[in-house]
C-alpha atoms as a PDB file:
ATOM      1  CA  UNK A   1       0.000   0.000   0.000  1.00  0.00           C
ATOM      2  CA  UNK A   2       0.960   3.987  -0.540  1.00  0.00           C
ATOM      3  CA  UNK A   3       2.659   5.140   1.730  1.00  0.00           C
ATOM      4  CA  UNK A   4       0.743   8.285   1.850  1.00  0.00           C
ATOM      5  CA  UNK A   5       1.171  11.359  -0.896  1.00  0.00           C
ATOM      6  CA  UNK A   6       4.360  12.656  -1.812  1.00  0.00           C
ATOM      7  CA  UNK A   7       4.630  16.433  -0.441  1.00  0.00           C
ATOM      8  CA  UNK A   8       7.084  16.878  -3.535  1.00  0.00           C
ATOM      9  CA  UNK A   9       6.194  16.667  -7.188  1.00  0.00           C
ATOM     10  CA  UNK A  10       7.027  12.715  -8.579  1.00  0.00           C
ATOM     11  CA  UNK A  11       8.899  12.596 -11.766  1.00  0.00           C
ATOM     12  CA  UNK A  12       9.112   9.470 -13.657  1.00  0.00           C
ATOM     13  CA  UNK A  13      11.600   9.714 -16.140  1.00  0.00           C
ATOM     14  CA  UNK A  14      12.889   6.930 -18.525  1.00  0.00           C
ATOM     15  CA  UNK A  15      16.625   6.844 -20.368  1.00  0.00           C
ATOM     16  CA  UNK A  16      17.985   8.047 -17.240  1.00  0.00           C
ATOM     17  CA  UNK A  17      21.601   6.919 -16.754  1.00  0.00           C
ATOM     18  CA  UNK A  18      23.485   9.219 -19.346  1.00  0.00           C
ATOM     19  CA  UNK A  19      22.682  12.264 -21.884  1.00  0.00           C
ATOM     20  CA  UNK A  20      20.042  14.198 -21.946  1.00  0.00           C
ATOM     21  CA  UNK A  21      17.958  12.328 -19.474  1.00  0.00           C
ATOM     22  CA  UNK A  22      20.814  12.222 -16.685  1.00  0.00           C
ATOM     23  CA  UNK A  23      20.905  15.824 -16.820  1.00  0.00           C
ATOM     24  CA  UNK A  24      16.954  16.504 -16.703  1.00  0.00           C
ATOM     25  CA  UNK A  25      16.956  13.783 -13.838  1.00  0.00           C
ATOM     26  CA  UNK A  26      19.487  15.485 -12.070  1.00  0.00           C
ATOM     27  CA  UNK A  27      18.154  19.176 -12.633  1.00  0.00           C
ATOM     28  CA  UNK A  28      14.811  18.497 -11.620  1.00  0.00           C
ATOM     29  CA  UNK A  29      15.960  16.209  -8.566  1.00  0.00           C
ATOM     30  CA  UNK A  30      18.656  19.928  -7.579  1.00  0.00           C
ATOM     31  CA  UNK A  31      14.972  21.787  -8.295  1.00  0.00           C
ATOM     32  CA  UNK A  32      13.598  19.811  -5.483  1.00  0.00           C
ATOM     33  CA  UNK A  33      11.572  16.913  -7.585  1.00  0.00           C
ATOM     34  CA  UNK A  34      11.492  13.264  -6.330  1.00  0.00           C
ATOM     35  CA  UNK A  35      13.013  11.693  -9.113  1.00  0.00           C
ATOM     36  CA  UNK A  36      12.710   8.495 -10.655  1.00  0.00           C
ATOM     37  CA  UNK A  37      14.530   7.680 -13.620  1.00  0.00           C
ATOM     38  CA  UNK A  38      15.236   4.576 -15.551  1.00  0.00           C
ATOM     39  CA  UNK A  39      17.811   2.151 -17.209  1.00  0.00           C
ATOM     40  CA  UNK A  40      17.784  -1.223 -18.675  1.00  0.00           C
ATOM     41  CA  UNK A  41      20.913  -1.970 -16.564  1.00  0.00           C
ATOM     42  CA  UNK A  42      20.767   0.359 -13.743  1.00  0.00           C
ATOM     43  CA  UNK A  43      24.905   0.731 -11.982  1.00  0.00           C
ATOM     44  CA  UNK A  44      25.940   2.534  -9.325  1.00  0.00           C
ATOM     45  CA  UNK A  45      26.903   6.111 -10.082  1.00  0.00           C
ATOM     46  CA  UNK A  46      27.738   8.327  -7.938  1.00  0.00           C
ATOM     47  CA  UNK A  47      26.724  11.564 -10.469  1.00  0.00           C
ATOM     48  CA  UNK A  48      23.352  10.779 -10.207  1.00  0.00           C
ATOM     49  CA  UNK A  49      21.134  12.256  -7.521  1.00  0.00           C
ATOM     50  CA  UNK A  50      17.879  10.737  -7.732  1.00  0.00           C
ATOM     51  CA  UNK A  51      17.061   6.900  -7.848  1.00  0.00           C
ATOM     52  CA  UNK A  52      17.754   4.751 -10.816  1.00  0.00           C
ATOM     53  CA  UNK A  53      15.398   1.914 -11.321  1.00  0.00           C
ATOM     54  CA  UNK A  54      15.565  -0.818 -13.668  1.00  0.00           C
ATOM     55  CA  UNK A  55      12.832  -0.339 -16.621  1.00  0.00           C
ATOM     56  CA  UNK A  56      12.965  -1.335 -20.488  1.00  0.00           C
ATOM     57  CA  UNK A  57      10.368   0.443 -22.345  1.00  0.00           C
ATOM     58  CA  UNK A  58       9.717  -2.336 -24.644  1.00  0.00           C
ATOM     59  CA  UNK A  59       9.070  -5.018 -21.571  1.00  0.00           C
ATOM     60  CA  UNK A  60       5.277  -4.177 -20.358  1.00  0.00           C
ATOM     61  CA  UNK A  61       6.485  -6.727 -17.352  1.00  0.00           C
ATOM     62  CA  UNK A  62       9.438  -4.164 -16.021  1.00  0.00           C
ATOM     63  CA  UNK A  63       6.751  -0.712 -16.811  1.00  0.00           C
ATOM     64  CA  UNK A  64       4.097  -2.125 -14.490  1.00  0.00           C
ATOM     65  CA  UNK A  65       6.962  -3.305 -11.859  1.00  0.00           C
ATOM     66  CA  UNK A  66       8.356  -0.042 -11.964  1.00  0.00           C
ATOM     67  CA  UNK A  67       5.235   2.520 -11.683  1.00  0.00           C
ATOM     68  CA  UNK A  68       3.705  -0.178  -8.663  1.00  0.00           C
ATOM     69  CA  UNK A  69       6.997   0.416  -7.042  1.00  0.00           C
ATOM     70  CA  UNK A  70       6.919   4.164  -6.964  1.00  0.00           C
ATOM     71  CA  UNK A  71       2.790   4.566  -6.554  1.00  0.00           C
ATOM     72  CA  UNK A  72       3.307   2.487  -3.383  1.00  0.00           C
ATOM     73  CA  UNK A  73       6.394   4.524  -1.951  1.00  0.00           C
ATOM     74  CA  UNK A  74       5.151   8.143  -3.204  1.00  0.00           C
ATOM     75  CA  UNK A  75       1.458   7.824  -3.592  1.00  0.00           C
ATOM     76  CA  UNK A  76       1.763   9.670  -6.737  1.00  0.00           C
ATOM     77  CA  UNK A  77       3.202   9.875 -10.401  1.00  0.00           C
ATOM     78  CA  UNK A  78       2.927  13.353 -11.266  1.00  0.00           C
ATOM     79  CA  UNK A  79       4.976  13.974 -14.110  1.00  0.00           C
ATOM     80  CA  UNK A  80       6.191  11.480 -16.875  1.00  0.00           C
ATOM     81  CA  UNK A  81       8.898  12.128 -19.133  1.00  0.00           C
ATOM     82  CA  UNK A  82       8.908   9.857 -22.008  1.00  0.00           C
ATOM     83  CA  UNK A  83      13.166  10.133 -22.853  1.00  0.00           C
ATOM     84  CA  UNK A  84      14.731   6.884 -23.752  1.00  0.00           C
ATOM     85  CA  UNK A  85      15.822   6.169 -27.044  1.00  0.00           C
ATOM     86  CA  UNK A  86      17.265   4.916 -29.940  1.00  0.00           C
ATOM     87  CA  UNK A  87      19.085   6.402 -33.054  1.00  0.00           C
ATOM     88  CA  UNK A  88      19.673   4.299 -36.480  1.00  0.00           C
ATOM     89  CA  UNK A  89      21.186   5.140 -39.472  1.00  0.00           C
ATOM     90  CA  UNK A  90      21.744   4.199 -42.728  1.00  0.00           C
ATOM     91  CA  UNK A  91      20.290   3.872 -46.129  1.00  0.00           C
ATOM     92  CA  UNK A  92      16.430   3.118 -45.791  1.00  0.00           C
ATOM     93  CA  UNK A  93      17.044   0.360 -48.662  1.00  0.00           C
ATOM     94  CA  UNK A  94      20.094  -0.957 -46.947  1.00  0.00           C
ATOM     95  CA  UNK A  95      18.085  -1.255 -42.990  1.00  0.00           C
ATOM     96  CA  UNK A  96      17.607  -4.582 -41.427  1.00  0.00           C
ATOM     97  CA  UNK A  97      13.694  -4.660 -41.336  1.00  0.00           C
ATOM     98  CA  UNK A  98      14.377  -6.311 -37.623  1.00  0.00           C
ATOM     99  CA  UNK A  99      16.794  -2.841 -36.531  1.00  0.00           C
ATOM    100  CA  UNK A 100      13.682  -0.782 -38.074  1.00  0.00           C
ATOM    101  CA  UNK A 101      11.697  -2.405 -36.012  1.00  0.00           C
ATOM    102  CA  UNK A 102      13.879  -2.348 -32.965  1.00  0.00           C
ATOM    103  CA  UNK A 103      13.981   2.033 -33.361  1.00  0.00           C
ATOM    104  CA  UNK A 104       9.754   1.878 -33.177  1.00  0.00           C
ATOM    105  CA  UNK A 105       9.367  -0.635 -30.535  1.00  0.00           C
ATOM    106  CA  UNK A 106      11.895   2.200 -28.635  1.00  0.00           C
ATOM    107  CA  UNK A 107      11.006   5.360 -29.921  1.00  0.00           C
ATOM    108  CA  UNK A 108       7.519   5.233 -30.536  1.00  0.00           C
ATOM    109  CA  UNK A 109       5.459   1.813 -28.843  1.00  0.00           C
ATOM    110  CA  UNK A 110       8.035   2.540 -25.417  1.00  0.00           C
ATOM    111  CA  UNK A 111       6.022   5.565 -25.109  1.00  0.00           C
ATOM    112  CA  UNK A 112       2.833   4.239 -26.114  1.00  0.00           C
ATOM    113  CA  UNK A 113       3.122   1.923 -23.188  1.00  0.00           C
ATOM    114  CA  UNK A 114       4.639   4.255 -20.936  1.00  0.00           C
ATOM    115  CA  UNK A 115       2.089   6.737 -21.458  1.00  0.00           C
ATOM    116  CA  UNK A 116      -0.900   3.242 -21.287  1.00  0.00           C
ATOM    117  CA  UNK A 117      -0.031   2.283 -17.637  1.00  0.00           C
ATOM    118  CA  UNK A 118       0.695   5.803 -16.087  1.00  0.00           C
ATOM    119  CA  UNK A 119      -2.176   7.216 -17.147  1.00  0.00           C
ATOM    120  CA  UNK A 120      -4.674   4.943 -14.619  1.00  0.00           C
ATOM    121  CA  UNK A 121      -2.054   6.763 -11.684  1.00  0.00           C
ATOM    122  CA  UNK A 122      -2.931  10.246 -13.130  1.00  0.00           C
ATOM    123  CA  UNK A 123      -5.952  10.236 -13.507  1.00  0.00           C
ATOM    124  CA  UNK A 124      -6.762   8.956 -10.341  1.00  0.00           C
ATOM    125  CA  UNK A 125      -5.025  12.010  -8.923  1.00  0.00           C
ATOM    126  CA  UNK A 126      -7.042  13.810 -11.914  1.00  0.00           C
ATOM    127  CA  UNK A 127      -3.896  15.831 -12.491  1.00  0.00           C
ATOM    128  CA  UNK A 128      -0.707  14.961 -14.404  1.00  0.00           C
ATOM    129  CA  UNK A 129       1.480  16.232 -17.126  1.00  0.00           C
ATOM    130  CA  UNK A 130       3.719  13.829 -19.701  1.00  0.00           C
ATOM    131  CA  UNK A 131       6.139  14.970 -21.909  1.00  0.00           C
ATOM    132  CA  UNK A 132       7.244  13.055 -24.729  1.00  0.00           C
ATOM    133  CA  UNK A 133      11.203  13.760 -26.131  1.00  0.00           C
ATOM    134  CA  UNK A 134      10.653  13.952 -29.730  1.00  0.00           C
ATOM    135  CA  UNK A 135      13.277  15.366 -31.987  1.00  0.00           C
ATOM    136  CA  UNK A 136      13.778  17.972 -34.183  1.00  0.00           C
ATOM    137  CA  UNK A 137      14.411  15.220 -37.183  1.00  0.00           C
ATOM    138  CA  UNK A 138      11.096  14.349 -36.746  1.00  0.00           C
ATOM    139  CA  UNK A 139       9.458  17.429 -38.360  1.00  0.00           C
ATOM    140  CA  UNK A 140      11.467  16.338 -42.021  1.00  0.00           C
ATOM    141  CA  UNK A 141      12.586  13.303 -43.608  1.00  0.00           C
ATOM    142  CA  UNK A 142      16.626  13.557 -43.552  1.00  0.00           C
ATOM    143  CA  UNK A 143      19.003  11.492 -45.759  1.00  0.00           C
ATOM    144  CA  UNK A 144      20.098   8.107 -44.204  1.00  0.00           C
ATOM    145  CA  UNK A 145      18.481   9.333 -40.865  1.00  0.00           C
ATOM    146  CA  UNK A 146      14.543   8.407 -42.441  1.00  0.00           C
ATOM    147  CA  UNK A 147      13.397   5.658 -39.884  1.00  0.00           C
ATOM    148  CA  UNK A 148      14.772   7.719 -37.050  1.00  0.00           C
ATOM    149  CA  UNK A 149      12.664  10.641 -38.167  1.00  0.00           C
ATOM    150  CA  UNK A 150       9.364   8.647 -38.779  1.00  0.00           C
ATOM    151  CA  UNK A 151       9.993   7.712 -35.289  1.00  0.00           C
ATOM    152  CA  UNK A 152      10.170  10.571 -33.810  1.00  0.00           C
ATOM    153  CA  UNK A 153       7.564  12.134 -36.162  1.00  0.00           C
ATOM    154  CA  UNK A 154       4.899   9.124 -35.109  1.00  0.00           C
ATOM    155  CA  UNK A 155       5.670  10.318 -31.495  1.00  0.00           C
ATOM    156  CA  UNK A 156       4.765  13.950 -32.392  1.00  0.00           C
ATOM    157  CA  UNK A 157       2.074  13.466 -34.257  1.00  0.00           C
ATOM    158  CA  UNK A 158       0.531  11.335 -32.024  1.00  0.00           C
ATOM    159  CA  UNK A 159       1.018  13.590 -28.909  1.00  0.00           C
ATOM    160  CA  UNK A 160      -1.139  16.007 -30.837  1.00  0.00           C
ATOM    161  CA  UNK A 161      -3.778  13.714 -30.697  1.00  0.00           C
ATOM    162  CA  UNK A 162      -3.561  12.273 -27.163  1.00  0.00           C
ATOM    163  CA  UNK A 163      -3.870  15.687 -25.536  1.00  0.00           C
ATOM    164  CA  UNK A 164      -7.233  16.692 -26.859  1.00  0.00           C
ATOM    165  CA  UNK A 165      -8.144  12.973 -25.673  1.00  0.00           C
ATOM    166  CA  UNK A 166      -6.856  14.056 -22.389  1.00  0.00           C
ATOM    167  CA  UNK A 167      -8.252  17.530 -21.850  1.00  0.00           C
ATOM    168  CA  UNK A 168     -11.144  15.710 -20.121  1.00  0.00           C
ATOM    169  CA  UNK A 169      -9.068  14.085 -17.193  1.00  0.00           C
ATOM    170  CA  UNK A 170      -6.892  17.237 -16.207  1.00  0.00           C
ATOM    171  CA  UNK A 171      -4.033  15.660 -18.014  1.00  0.00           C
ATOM    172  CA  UNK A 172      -1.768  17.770 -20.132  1.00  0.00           C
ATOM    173  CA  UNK A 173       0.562  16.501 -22.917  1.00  0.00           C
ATOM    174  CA  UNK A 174       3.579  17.670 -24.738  1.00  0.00           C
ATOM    175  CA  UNK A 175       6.060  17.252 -27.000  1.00  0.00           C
ATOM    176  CA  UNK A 176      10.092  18.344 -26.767  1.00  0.00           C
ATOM    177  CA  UNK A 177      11.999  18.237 -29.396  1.00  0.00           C
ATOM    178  CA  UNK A 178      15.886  18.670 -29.040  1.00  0.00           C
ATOM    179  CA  UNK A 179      18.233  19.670 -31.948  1.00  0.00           C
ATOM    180  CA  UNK A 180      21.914  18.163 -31.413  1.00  0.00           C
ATOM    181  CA  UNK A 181      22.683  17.751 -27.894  1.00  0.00           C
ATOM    182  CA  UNK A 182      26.482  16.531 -26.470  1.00  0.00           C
ATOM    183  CA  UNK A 183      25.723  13.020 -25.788  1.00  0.00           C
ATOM    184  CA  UNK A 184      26.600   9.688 -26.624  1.00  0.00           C
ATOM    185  CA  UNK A 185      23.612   8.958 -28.690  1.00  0.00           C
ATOM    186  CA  UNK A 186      26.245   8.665 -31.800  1.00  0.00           C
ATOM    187  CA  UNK A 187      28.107   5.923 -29.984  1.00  0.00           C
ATOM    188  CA  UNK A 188      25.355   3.489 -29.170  1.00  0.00           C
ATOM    189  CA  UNK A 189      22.935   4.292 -32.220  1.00  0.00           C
ATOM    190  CA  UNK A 190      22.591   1.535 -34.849  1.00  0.00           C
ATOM    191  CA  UNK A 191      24.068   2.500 -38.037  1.00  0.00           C
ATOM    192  CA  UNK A 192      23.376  -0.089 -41.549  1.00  0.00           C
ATOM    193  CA  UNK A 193      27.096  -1.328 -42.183  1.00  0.00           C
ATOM    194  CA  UNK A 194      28.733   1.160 -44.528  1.00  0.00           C
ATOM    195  CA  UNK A 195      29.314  -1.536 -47.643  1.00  0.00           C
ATOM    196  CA  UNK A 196      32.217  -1.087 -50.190  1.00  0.00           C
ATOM    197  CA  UNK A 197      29.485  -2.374 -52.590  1.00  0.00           C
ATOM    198  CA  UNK A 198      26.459  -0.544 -51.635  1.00  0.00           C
ATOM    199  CA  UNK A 199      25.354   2.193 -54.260  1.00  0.00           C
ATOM    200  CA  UNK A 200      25.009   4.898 -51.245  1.00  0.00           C
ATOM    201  CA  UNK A 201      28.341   4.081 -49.773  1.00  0.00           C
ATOM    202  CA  UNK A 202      30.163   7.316 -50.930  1.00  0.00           C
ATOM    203  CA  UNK A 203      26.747   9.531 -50.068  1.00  0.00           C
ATOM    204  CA  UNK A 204      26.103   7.362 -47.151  1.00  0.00           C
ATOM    205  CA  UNK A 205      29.070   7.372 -45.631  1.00  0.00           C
ATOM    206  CA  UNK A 206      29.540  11.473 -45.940  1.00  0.00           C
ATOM    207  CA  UNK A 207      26.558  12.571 -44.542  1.00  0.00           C
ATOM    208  CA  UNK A 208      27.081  10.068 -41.350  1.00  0.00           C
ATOM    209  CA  UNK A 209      30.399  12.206 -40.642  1.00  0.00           C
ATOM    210  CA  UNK A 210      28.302  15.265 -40.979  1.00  0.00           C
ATOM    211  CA  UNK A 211      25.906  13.840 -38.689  1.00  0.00           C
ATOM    212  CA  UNK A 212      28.836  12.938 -36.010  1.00  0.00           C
ATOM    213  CA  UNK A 213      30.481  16.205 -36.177  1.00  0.00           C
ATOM    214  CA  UNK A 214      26.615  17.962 -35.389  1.00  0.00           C
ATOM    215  CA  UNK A 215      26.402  15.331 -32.491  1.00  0.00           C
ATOM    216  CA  UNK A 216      30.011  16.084 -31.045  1.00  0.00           C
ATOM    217  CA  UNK A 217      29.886  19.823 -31.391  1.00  0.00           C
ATOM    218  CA  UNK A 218      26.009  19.500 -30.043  1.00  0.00           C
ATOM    219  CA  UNK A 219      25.220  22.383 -26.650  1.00  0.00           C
ATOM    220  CA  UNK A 220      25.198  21.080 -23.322  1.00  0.00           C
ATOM    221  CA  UNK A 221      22.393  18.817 -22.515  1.00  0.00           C
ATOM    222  CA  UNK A 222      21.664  21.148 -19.773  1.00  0.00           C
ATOM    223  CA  UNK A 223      19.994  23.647 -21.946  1.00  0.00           C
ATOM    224  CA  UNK A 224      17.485  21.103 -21.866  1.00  0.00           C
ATOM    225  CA  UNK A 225      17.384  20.301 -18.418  1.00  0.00           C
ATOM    226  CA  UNK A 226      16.156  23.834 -17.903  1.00  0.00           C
ATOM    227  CA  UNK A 227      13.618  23.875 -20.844  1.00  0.00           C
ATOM    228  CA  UNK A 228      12.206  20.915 -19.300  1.00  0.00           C
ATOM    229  CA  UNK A 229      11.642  22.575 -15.694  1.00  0.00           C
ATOM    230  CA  UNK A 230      10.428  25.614 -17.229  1.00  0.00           C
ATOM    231  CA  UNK A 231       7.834  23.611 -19.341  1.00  0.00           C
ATOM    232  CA  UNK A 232       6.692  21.786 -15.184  1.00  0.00           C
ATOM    233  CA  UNK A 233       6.422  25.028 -14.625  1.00  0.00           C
ATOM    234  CA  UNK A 234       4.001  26.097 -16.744  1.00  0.00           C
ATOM    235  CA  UNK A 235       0.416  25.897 -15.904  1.00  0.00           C
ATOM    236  CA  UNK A 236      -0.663  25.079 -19.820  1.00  0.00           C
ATOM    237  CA  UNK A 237       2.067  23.619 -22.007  1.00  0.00           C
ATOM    238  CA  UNK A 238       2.146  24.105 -25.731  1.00  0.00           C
ATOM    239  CA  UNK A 239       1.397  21.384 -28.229  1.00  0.00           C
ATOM    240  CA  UNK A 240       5.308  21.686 -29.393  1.00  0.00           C
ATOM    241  CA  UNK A 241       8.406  22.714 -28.231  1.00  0.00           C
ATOM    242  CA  UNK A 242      11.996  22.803 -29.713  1.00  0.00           C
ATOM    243  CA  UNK A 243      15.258  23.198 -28.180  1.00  0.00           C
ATOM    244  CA  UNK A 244      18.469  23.463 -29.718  1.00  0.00           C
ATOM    245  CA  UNK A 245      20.818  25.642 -32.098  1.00  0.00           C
ATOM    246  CA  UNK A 246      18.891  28.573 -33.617  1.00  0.00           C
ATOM    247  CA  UNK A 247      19.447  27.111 -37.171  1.00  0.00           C
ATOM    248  CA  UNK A 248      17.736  23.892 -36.244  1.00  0.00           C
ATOM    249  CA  UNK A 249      14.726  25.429 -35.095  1.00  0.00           C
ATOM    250  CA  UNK A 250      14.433  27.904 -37.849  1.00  0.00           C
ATOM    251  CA  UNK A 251      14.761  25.123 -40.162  1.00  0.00           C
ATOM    252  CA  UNK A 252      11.301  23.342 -38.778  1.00  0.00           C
ATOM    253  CA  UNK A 253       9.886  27.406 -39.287  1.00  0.00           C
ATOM    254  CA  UNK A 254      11.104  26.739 -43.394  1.00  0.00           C
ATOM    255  CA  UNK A 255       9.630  24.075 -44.216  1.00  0.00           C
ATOM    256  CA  UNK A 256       6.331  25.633 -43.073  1.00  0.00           C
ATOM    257  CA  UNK A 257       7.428  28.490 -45.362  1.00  0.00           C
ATOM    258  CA  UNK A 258       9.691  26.732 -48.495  1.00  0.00           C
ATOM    259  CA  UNK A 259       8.052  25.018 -51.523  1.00  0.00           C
ATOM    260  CA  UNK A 260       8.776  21.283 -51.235  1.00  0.00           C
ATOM    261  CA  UNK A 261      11.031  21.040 -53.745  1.00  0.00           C
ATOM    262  CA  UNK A 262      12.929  24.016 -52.459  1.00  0.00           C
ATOM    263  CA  UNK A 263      13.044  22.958 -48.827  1.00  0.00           C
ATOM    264  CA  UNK A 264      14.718  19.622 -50.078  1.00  0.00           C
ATOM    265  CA  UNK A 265      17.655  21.126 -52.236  1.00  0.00           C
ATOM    266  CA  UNK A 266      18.040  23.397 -49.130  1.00  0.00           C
ATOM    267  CA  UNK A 267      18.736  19.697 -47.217  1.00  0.00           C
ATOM    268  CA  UNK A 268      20.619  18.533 -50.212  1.00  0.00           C
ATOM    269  CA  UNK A 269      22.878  21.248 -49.755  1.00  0.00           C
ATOM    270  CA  UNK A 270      23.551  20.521 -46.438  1.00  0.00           C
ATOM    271  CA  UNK A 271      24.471  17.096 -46.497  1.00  0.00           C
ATOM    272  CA  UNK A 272      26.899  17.576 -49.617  1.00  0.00           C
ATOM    273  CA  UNK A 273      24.499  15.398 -51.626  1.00  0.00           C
END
């Protein structure tokens, strides 16, 4: 049984041991949240302050274990931020159907069940707020990056719709969509072998060392840390935010703007393609 209500706001926070979850985690937990966040393999870490819990998002069995664990010690799940993830790269042609797979399961049907078995907690409370990490890649379709950005463009698009489902239970919903952020995300991200007899290889393999060089010279995940607290803070979110170099966002604000065609030699360009 609960122990009684938390007298400090809960945050549930998945993809919690390193990048830009660590540093929400431990931003939040500095602001004076009790905060839970999660790992697949949870080690000690002596960085972290707040409590690291064992959680994959695509095992219902370890969601359930771990919300029942922290309703019964704080009483309460009031915010849930939907973080871990996945990248992939590669031509779309070239992608094992299984990795493709793999990135939704992560990135989009994590949430989905994230999002499935908190909701019961929140709206019990008849209060609660869940913010989904999107990405800006999600708002275009980017060269060897494509399943990534349907993944993250599902999650988006799909936020928009949950709200106004939500609206009735005093339940808010929104999305947050970092540009390139220092983290390790390059490191553990699946990327399609780069073949000496693939027909991308030469495109392929340029634009993935334009992607790593965005990655490495990525702002502090910190900067999202704070647009995170400041989005708690706010009494009615937005449907979207993004966070992230002023370029990035403005590009999101062109494609709005550019005809198609346009907006895609403007990519082109980019990538050296």
């Amino acid at each position: 049984m609960a122990q009684g209500k938390s007298s400090k706001k809960v945050v549930f926070i998945t993809g919690a041991s390193s990048g830009i979850g660590k540093s929400i985690a431990n931003y939040l937990a500095e602001k004076g949240f009790m905060v839970y966040g999660t790992s697949r393999n949870p080690k000690p870490d002596t960085s972290l302050h707040f409590s690291l819990i064992p959680l994959d998002v695509t095992e219902e069995n370890t969601i359930k274990s771990a919300i029942s664990s922290i309703v019964e010690k704080e009483g309460q799940i009031d915010v849930l931020i939907n973080n871990a993830g996945v990248g992939i790269t590669g031509p779309i042609e070239e992608t094992p159907e299984d990795e493709i797979k793999k990135a939704f399961e992560t990135n989009y049907f994590g949430p989905l069940n994230m999002i499935k078995h908190v909701l019961p907690v929140m709206r019990n409370q008849n209060v609660g707020l869940i913010i989904n990490i999107t990405s800006i890649a999600g708002y275009m379709g980017l060269p060897y990056r494509g399943i990534y950005s349907a993944t993250k463009g599902a999650l988006a698009i799909t936020t928009e719709a949950y709200r106004m489902e939500l609206k009735q239970f005093n339940i808010k919903m929104t999305n947050i969509a970092p540009g390139d952020f220092a983290t390790n995300i390059a490191a553990g991200r699946y990327h399609a072998p780069l073949l000496n007899s693939s027909p991308y290889k030469k495109d392929y393999g340029k634009t993935l060392e334009i992607m790593n060089e965005h990655v490495d010279a990525g702002k502090d995940p910190d900067i999202m840390a704070k647009a995170v607290y400041e989005v708690i803070q706010t009494e009615e979110p937005a449907v979207h935010y993004k966070v992230g170099e002023w370029l990035q966002k403005f590009s999101v604000r062109l494609k709005g703007i550019l005809p198609d065609k346009m907006y895609e030699k403007m990519l082109l360009k980019h990538y050296k393609l």
